[in-house]
Protein backbone atom coordinates (compact mmCIF):
# COMPACT_ATOMS: atom_id res chain seq x y z
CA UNK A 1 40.53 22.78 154.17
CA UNK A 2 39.05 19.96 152.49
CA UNK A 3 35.09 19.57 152.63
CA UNK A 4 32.48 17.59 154.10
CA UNK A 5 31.58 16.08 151.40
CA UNK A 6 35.90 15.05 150.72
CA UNK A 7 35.68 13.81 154.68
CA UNK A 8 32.97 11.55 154.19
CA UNK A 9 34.16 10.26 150.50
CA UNK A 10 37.64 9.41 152.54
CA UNK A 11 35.48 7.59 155.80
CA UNK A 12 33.44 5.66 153.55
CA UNK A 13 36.56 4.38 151.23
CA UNK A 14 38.65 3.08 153.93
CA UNK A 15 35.47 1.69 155.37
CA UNK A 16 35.00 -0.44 152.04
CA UNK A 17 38.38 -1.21 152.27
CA UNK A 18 38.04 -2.47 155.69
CA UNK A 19 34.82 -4.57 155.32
CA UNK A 20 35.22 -5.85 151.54
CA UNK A 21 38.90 -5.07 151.20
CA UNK A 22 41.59 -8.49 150.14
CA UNK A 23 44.07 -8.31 153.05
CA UNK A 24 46.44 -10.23 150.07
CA UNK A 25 46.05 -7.16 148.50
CA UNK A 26 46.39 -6.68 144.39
CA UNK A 27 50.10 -5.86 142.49
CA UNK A 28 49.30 -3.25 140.21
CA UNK A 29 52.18 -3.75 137.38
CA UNK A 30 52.77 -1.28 134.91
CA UNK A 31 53.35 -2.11 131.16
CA UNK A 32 54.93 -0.56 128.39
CA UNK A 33 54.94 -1.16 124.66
CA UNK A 34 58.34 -1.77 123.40
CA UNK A 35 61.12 -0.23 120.75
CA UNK A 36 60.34 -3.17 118.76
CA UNK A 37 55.99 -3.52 117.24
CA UNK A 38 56.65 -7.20 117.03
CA UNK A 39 57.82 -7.88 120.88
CA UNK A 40 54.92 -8.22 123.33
CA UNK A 41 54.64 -5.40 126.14
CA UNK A 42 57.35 -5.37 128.76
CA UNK A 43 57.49 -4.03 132.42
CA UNK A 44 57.62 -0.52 132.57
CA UNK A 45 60.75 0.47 134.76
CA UNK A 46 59.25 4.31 135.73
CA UNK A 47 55.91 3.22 137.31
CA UNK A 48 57.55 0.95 140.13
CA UNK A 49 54.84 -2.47 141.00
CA UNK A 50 53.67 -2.09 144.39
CA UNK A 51 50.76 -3.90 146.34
CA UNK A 52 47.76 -1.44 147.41
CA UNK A 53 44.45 -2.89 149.30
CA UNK A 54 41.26 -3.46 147.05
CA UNK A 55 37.68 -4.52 146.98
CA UNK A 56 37.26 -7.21 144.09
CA UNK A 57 33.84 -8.24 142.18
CA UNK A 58 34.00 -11.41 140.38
CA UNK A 59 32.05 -12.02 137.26
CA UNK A 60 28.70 -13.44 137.19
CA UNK A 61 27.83 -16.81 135.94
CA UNK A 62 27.59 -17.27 132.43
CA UNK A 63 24.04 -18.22 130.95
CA UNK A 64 22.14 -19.26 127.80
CA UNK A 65 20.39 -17.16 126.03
CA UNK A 66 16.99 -17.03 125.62
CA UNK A 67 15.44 -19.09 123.50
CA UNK A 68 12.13 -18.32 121.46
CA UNK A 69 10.04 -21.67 122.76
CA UNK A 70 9.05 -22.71 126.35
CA UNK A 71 12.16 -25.55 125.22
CA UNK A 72 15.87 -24.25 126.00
CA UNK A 73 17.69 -25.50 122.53
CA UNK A 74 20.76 -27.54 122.78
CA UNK A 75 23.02 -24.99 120.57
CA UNK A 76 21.66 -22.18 122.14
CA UNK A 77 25.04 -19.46 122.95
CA UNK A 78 25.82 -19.26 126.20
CA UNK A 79 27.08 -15.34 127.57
CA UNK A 80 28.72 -13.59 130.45
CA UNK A 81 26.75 -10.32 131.39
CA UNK A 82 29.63 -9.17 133.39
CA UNK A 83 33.26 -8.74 133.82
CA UNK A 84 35.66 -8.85 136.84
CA UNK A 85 36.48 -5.31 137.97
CA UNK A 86 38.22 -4.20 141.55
CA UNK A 87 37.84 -0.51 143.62
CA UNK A 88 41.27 0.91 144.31
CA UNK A 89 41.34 4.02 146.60
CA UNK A 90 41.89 7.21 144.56
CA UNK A 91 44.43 8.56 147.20
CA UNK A 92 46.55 5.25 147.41
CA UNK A 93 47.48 4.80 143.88
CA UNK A 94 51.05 5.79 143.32
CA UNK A 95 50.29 6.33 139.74
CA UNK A 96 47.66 6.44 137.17
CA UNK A 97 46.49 3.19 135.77
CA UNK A 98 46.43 2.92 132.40
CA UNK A 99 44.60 0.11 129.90
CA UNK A 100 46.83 -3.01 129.60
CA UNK A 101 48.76 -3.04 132.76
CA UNK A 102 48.49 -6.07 134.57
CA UNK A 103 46.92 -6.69 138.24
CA UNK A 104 47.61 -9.49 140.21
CA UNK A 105 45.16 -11.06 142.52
CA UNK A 106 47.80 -12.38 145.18
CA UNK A 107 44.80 -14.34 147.34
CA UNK A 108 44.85 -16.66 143.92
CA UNK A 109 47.58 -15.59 142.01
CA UNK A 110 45.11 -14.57 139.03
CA UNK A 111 46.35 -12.16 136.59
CA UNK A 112 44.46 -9.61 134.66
CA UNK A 113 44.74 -6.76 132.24
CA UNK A 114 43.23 -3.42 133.01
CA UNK A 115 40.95 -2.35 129.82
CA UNK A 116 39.07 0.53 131.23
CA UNK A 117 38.89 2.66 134.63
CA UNK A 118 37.00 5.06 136.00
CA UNK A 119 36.31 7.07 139.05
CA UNK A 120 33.44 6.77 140.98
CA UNK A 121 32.64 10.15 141.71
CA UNK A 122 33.63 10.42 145.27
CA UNK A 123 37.25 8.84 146.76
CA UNK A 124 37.74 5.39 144.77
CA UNK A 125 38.86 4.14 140.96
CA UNK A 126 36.89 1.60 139.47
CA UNK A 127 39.23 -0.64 137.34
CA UNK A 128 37.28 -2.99 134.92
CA UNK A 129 39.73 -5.95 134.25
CA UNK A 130 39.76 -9.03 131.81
CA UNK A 131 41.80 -12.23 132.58
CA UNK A 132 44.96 -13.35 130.98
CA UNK A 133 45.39 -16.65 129.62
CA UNK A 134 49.46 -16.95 129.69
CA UNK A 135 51.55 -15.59 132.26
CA UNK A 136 54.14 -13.70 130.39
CA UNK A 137 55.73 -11.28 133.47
């Protein structure tokens, strides 16, 4: 019998997914190196692509650092203080993620490479992405 605390966890993910949840949903693709070093990663055939229901968090804006005098210089850097990441139910992932597999964003057709995730503690994986610049699936 599971426990309260598992009940709750599972009410409070599908209510996430129901409030902040993409109805497009994400394609979680899974990649493989291959026989060959110098051939880029390929599709892996045993972890099948399938389309799952997730809450996405876009990066925030980029911005300058901060300069030493009340005057913002012209060179001055300019840095992003975050990275786009997405909250996958635990329960509906068909298999584990793994860094470099790809996840497509079908509302814009944005692609991007897992490099980290982590649960949350409770009922939900927290996938940090990073976008990719050529479209090579």
């Amino acid at each position: 019998m599971p426990s309260p605390f598992d009940i709750a966890a599972a009410k409070a993910s599908s209510a996430i997914d129901r409030v902040f949840g993409e109805e497009e949903g994400f394609e979680l693709i899974g990649m493989a190196e291959q026989d060959d070093v110098n051939l880029p990663r390929g599709i892996d055939a045993s972890r099948p692509a399938f389309t799952i229901t997730g809450a996405y968090r876009a990066p925030s804006e980029s911005k300058f650092m901060q300069a030493r005098s009340p005057f913002q210089e012209d060179r001055a850097p300019k840095v992003a203080v975050s990275a786009p990441h997405v909250s996958f139910a635990s329960a509906s992932l068909r298999w584990p993620l793994q860094p470099k597999d790809v996840v497509v964003r079908n509302r814009t057709g944005e692609q991007f490479e897992i490099t980290k995730t982590l649960p949350d503690g409770a009922a939900r994986t927290i996938v940090h992405m990073t976008a990719r610049r050529r479209s090579d699936i």
